[in-house]
PDB file of N, CA and C in Angstrom:
ATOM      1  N   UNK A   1     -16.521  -1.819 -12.131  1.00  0.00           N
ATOM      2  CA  UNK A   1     -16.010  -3.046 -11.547  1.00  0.00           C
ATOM      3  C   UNK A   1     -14.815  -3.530 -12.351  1.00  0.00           C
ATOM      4  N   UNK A   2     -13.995  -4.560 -12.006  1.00  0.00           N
ATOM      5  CA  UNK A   2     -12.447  -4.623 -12.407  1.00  0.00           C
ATOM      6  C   UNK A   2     -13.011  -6.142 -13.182  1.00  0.00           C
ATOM      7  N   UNK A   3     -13.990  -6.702 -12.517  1.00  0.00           N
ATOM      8  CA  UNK A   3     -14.797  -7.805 -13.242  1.00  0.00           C
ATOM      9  C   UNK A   3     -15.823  -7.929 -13.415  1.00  0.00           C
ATOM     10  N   UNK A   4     -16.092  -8.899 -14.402  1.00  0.00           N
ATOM     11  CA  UNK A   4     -17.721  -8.825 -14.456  1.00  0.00           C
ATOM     12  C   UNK A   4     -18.331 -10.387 -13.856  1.00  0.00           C
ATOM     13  N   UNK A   5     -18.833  -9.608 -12.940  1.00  0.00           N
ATOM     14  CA  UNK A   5     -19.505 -10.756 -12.281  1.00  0.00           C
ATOM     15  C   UNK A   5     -20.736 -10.922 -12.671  1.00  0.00           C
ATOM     16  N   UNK A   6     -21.288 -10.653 -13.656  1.00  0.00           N
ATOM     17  CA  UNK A   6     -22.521 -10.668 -13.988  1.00  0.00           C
ATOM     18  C   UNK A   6     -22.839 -12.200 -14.717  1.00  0.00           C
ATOM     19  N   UNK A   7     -21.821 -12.750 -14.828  1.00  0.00           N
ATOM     20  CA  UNK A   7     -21.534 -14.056 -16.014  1.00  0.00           C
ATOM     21  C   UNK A   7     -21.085 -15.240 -14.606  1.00  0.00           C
ATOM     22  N   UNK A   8     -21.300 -14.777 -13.841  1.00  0.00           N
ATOM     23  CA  UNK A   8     -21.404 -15.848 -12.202  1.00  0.00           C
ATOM     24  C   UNK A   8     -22.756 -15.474 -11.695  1.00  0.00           C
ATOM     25  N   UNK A   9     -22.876 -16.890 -10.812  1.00  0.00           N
ATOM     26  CA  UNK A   9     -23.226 -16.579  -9.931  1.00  0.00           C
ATOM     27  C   UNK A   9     -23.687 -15.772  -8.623  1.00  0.00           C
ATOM     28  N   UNK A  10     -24.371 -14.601  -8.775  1.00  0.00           N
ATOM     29  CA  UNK A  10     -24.199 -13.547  -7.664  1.00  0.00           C
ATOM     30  C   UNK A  10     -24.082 -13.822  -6.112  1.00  0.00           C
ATOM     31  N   UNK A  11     -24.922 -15.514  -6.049  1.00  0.00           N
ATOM     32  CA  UNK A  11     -24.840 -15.746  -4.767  1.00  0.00           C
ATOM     33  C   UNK A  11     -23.595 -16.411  -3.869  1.00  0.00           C
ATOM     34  N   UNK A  12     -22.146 -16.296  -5.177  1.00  0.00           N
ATOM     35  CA  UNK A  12     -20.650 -16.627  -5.163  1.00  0.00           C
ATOM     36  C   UNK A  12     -20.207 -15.915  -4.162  1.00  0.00           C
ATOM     37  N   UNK A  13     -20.767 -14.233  -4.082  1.00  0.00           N
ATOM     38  CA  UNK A  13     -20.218 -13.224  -3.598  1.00  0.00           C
ATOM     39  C   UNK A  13     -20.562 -12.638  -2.698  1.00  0.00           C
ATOM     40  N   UNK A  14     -19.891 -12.174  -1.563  1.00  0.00           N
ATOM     41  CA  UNK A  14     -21.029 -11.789  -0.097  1.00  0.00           C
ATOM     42  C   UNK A  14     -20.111  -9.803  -0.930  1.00  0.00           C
ATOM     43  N   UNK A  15     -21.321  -9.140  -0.510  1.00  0.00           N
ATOM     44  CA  UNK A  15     -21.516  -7.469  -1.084  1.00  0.00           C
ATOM     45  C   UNK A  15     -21.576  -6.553   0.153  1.00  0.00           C
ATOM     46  N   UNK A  16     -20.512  -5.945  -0.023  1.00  0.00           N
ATOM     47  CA  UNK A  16     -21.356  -4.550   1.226  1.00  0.00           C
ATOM     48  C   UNK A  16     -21.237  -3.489   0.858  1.00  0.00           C
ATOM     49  N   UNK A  17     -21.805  -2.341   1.567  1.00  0.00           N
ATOM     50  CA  UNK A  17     -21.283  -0.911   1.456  1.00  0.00           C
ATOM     51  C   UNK A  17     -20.877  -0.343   2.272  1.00  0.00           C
ATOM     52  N   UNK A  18     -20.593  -0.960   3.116  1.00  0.00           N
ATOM     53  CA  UNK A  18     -20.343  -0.841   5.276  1.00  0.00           C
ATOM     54  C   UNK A  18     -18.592  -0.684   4.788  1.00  0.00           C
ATOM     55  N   UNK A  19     -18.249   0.206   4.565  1.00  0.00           N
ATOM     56  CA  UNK A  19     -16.476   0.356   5.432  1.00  0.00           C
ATOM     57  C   UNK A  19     -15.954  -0.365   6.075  1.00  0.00           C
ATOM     58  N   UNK A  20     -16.602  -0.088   7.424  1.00  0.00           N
ATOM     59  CA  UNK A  20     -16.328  -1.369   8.826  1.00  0.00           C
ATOM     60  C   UNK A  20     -16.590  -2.649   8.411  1.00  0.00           C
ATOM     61  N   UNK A  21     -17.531  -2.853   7.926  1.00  0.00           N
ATOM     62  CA  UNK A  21     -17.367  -4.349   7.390  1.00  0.00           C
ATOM     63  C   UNK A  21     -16.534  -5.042   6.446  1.00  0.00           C
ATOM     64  N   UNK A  22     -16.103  -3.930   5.318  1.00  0.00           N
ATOM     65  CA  UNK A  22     -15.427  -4.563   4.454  1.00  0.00           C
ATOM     66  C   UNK A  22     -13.815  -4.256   5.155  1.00  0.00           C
ATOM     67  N   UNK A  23     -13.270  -3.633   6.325  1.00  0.00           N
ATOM     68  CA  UNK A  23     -12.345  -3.536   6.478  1.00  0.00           C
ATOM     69  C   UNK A  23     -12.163  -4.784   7.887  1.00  0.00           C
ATOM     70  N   UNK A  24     -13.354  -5.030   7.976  1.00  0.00           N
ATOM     71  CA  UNK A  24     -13.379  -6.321   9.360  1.00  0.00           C
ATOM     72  C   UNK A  24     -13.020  -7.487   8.525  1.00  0.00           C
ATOM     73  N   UNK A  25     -13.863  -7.751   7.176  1.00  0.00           N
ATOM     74  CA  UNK A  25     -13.132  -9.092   6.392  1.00  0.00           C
ATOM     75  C   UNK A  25     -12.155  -8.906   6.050  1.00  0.00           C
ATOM     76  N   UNK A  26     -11.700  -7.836   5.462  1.00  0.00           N
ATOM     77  CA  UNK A  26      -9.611  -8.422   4.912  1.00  0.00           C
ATOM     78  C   UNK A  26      -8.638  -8.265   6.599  1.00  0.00           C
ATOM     79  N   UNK A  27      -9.354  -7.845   7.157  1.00  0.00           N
ATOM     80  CA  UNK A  27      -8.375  -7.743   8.532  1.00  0.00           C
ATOM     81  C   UNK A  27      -8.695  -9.500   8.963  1.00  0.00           C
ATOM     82  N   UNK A  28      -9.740  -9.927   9.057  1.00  0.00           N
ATOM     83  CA  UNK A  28     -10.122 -11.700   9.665  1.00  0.00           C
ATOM     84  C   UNK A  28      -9.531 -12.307   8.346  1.00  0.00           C
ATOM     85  N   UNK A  29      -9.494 -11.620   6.972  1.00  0.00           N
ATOM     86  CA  UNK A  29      -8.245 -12.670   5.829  1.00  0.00           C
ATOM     87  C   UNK A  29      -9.216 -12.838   4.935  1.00  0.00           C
ATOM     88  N   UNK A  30     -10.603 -12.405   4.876  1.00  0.00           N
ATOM     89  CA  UNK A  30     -10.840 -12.716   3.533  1.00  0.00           C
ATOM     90  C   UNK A  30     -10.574 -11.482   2.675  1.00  0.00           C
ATOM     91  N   UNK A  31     -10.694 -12.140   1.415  1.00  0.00           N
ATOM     92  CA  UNK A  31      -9.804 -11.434   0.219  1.00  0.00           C
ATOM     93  C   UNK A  31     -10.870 -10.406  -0.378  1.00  0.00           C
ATOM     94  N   UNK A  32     -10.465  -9.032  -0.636  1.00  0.00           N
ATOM     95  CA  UNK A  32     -11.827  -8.321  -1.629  1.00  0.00           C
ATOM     96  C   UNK A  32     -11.777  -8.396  -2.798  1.00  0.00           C
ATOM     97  N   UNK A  33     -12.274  -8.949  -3.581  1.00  0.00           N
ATOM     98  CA  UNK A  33     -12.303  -9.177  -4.992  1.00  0.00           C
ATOM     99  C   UNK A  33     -12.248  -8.321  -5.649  1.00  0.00           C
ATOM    100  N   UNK A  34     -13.060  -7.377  -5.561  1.00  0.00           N
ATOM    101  CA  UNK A  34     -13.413  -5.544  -6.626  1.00  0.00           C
ATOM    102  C   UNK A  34     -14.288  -4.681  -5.543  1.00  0.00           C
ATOM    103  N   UNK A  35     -14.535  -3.591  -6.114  1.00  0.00           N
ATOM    104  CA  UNK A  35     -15.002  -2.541  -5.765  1.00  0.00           C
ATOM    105  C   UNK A  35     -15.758  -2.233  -6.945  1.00  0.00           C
ATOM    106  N   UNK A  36     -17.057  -2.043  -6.317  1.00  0.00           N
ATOM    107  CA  UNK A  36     -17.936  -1.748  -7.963  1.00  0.00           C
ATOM    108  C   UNK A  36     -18.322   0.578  -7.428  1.00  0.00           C
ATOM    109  N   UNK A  37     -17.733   1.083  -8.222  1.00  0.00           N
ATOM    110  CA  UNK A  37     -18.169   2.413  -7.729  1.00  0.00           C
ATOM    111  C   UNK A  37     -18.955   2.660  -9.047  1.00  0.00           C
ATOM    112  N   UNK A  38     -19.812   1.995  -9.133  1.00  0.00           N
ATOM    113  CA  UNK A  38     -21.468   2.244 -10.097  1.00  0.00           C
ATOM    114  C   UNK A  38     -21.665   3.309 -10.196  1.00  0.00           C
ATOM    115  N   UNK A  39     -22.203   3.520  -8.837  1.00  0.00           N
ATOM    116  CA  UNK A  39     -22.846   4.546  -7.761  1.00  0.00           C
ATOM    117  C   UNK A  39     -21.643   5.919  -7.469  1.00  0.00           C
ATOM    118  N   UNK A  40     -22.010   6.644  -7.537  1.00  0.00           N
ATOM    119  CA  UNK A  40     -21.380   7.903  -7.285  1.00  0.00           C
ATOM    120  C   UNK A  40     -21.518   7.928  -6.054  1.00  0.00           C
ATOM    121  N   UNK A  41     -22.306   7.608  -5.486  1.00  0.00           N
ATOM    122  CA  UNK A  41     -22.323   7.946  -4.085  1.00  0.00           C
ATOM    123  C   UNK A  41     -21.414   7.178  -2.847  1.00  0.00           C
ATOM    124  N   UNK A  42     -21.914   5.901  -3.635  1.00  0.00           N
ATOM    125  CA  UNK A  42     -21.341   4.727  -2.453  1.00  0.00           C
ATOM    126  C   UNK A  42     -20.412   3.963  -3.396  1.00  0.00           C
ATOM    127  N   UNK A  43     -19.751   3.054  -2.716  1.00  0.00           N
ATOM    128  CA  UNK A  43     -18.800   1.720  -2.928  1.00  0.00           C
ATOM    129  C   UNK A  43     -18.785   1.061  -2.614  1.00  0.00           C
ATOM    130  N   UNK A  44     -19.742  -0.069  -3.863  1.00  0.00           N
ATOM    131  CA  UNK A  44     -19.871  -1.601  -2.806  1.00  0.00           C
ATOM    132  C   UNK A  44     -18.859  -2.412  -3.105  1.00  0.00           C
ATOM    133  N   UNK A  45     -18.475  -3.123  -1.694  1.00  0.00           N
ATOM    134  CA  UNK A  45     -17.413  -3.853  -1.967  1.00  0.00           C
ATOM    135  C   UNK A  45     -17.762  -5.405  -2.147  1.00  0.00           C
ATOM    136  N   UNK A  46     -16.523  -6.157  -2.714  1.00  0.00           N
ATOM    137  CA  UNK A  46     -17.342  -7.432  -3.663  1.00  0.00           C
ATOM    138  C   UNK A  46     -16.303  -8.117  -2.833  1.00  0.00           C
ATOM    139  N   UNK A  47     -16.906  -9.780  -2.126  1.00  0.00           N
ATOM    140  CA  UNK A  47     -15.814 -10.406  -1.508  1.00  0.00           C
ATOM    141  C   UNK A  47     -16.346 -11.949  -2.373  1.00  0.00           C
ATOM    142  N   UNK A  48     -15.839 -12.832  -2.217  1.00  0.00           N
ATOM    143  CA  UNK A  48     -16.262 -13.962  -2.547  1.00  0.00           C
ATOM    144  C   UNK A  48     -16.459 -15.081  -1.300  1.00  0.00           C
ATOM    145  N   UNK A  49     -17.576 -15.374  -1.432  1.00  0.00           N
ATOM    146  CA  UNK A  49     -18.068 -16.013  -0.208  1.00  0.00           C
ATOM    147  C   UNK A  49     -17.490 -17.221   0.050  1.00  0.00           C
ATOM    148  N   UNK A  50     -16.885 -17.233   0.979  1.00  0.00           N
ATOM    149  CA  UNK A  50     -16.137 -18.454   1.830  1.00  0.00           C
ATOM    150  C   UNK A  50     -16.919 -19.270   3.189  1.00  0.00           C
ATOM    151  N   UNK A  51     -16.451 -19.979   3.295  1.00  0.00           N
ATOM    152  CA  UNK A  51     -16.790 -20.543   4.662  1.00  0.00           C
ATOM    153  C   UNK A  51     -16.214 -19.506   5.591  1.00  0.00           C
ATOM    154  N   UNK A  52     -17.600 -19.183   6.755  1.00  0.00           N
ATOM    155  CA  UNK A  52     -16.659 -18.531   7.750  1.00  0.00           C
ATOM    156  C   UNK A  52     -17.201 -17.087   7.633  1.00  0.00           C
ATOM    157  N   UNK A  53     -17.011 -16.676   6.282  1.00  0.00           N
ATOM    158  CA  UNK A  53     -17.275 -15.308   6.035  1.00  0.00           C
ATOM    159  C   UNK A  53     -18.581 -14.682   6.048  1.00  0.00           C
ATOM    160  N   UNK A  54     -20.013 -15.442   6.264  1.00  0.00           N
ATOM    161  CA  UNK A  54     -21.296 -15.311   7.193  1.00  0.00           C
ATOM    162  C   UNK A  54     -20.827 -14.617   8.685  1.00  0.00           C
ATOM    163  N   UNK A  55     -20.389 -15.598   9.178  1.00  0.00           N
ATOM    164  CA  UNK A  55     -20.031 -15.717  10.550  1.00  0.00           C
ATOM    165  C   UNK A  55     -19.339 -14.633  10.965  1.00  0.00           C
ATOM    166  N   UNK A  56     -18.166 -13.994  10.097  1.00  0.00           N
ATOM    167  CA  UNK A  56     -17.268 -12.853  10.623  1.00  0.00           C
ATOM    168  C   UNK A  56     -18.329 -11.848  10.297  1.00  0.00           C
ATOM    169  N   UNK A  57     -19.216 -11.017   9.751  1.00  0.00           N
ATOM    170  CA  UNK A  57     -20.058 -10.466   9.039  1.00  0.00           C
ATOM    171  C   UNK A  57     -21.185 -10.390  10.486  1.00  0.00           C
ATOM    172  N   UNK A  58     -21.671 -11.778  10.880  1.00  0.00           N
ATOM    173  CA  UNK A  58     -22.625 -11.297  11.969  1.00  0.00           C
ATOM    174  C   UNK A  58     -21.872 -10.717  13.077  1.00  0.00           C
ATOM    175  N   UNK A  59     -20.532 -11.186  13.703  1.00  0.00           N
ATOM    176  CA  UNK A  59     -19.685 -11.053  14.735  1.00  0.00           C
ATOM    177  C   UNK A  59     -19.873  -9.785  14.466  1.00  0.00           C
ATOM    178  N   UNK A  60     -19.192  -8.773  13.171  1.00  0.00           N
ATOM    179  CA  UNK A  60     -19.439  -7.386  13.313  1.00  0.00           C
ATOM    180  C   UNK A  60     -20.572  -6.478  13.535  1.00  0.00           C
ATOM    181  N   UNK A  61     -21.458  -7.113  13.270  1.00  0.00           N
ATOM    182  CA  UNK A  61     -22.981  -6.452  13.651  1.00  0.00           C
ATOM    183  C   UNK A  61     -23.275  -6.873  14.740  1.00  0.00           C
ATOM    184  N   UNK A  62     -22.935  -7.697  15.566  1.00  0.00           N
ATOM    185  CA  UNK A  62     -23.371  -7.864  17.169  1.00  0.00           C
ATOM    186  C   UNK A  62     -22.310  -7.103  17.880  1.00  0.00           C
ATOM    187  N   UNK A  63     -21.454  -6.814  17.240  1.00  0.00           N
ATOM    188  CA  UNK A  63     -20.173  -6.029  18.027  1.00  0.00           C
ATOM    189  C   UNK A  63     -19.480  -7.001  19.200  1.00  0.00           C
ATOM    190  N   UNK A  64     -19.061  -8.278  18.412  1.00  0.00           N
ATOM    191  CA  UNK A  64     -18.479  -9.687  18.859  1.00  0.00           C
ATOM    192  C   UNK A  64     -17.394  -9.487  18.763  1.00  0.00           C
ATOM    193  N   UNK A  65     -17.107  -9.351  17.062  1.00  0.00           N
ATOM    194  CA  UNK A  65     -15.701  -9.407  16.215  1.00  0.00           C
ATOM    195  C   UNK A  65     -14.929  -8.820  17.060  1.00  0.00           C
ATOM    196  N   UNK A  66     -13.470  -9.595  17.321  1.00  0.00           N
ATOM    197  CA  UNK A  66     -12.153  -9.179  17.977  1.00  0.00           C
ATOM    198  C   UNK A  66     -11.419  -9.359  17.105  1.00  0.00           C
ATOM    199  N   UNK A  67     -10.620  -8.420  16.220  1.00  0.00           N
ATOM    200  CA  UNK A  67      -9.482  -8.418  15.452  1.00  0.00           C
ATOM    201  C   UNK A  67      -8.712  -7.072  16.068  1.00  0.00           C
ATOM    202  N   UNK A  68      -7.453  -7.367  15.266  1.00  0.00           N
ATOM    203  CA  UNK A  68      -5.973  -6.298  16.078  1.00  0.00           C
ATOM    204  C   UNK A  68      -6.223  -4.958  15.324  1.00  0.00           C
ATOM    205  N   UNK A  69      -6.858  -4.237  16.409  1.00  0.00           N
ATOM    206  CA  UNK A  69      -6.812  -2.640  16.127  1.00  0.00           C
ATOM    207  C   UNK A  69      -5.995  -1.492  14.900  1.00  0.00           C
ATOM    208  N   UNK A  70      -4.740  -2.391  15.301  1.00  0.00           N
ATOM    209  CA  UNK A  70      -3.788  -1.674  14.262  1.00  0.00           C
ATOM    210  C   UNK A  70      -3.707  -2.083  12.639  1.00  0.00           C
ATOM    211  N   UNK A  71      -4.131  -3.385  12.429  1.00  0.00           N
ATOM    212  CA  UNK A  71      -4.820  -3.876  11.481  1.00  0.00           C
ATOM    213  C   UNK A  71      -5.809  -3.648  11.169  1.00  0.00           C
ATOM    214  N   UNK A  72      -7.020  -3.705  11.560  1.00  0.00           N
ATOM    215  CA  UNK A  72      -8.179  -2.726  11.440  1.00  0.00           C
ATOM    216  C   UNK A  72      -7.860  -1.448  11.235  1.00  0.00           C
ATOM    217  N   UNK A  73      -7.137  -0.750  11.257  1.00  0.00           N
ATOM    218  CA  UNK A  73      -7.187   0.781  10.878  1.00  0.00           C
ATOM    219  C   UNK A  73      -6.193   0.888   9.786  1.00  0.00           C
ATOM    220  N   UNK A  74      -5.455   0.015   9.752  1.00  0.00           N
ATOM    221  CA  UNK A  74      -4.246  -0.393   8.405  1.00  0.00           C
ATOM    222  C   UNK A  74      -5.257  -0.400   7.141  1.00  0.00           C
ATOM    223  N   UNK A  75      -6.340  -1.618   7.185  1.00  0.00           N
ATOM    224  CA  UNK A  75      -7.164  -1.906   6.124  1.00  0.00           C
ATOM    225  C   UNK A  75      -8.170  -0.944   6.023  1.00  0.00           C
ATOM    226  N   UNK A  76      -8.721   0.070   7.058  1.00  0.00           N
ATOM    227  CA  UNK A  76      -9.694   1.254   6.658  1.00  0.00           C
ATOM    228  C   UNK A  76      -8.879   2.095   5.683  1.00  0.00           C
ATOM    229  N   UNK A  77      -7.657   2.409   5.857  1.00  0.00           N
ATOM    230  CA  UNK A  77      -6.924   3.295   5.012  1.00  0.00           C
ATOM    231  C   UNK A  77      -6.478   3.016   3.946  1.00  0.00           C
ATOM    232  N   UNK A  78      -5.958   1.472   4.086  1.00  0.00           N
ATOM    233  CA  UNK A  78      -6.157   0.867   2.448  1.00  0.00           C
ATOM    234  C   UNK A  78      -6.818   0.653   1.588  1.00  0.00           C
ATOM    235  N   UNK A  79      -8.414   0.833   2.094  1.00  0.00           N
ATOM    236  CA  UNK A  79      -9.742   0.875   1.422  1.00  0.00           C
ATOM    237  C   UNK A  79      -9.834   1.711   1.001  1.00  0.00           C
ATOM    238  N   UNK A  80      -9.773   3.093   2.022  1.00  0.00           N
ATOM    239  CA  UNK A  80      -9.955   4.565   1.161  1.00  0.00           C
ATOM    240  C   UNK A  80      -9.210   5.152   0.112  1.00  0.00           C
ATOM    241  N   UNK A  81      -8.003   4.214   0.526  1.00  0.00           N
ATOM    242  CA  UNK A  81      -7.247   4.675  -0.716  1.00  0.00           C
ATOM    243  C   UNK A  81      -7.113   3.709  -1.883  1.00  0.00           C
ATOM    244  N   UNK A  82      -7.963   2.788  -2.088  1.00  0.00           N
ATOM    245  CA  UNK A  82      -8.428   2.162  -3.553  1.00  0.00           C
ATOM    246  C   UNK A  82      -9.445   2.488  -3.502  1.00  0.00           C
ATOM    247  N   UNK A  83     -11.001   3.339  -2.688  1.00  0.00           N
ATOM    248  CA  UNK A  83     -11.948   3.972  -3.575  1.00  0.00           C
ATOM    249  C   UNK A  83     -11.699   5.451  -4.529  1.00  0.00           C
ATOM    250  N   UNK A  84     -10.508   5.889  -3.317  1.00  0.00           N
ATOM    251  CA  UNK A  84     -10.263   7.371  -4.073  1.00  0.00           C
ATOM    252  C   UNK A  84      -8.909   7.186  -5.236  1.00  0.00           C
ATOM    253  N   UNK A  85      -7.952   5.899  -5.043  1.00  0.00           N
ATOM    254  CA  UNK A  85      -7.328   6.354  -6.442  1.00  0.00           C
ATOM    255  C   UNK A  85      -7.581   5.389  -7.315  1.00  0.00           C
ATOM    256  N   UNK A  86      -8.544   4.781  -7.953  1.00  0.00           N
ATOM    257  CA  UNK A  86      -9.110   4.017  -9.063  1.00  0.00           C
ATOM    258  C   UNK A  86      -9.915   4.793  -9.952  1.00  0.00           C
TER     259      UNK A  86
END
């Protein structure tokens, strides 16, 4: 991790390991804080919980969320390319 959040609050921070999800919040504007690659396997991504950012989070799991396609696939590729060059 780039911080240590261990000296906060954990419940500061909404966490995923969902791709699609973490590329649905910076496309709706919230900000990703770090990337914790602990885990060899996976990459959870670290956002800081805002108002709002519940809400965009269920929209993507009901398959609600409407954001601009080309943005959405802008931020999948910008993701992959801060898990693979860090």
């Amino acid at each position: 991790m780039t911080q240590d959040f261990e000296s906060e609050n954990y419940t500061n921070y909404l966490h995923t390991f969902d791709l699609g999800a973490a590329a649905s919040l910076v496309t709706a504007g919230f900000e990703l804080i770090s990337l914790d690659k602990n885990n060899p396997r996976k990459v959870q991504f670290i956002f800081r919980r805002e108002i709002g950012i519940e809400k965009v989070v269920d929209e993507y799991w009901q398959d609600r969320l409407e954001v601009k396609a080309r943005a959405l696939f802008d931020n999948i590729k910008m993701l992959k390319n801060r898990i693979y060059s860090e």
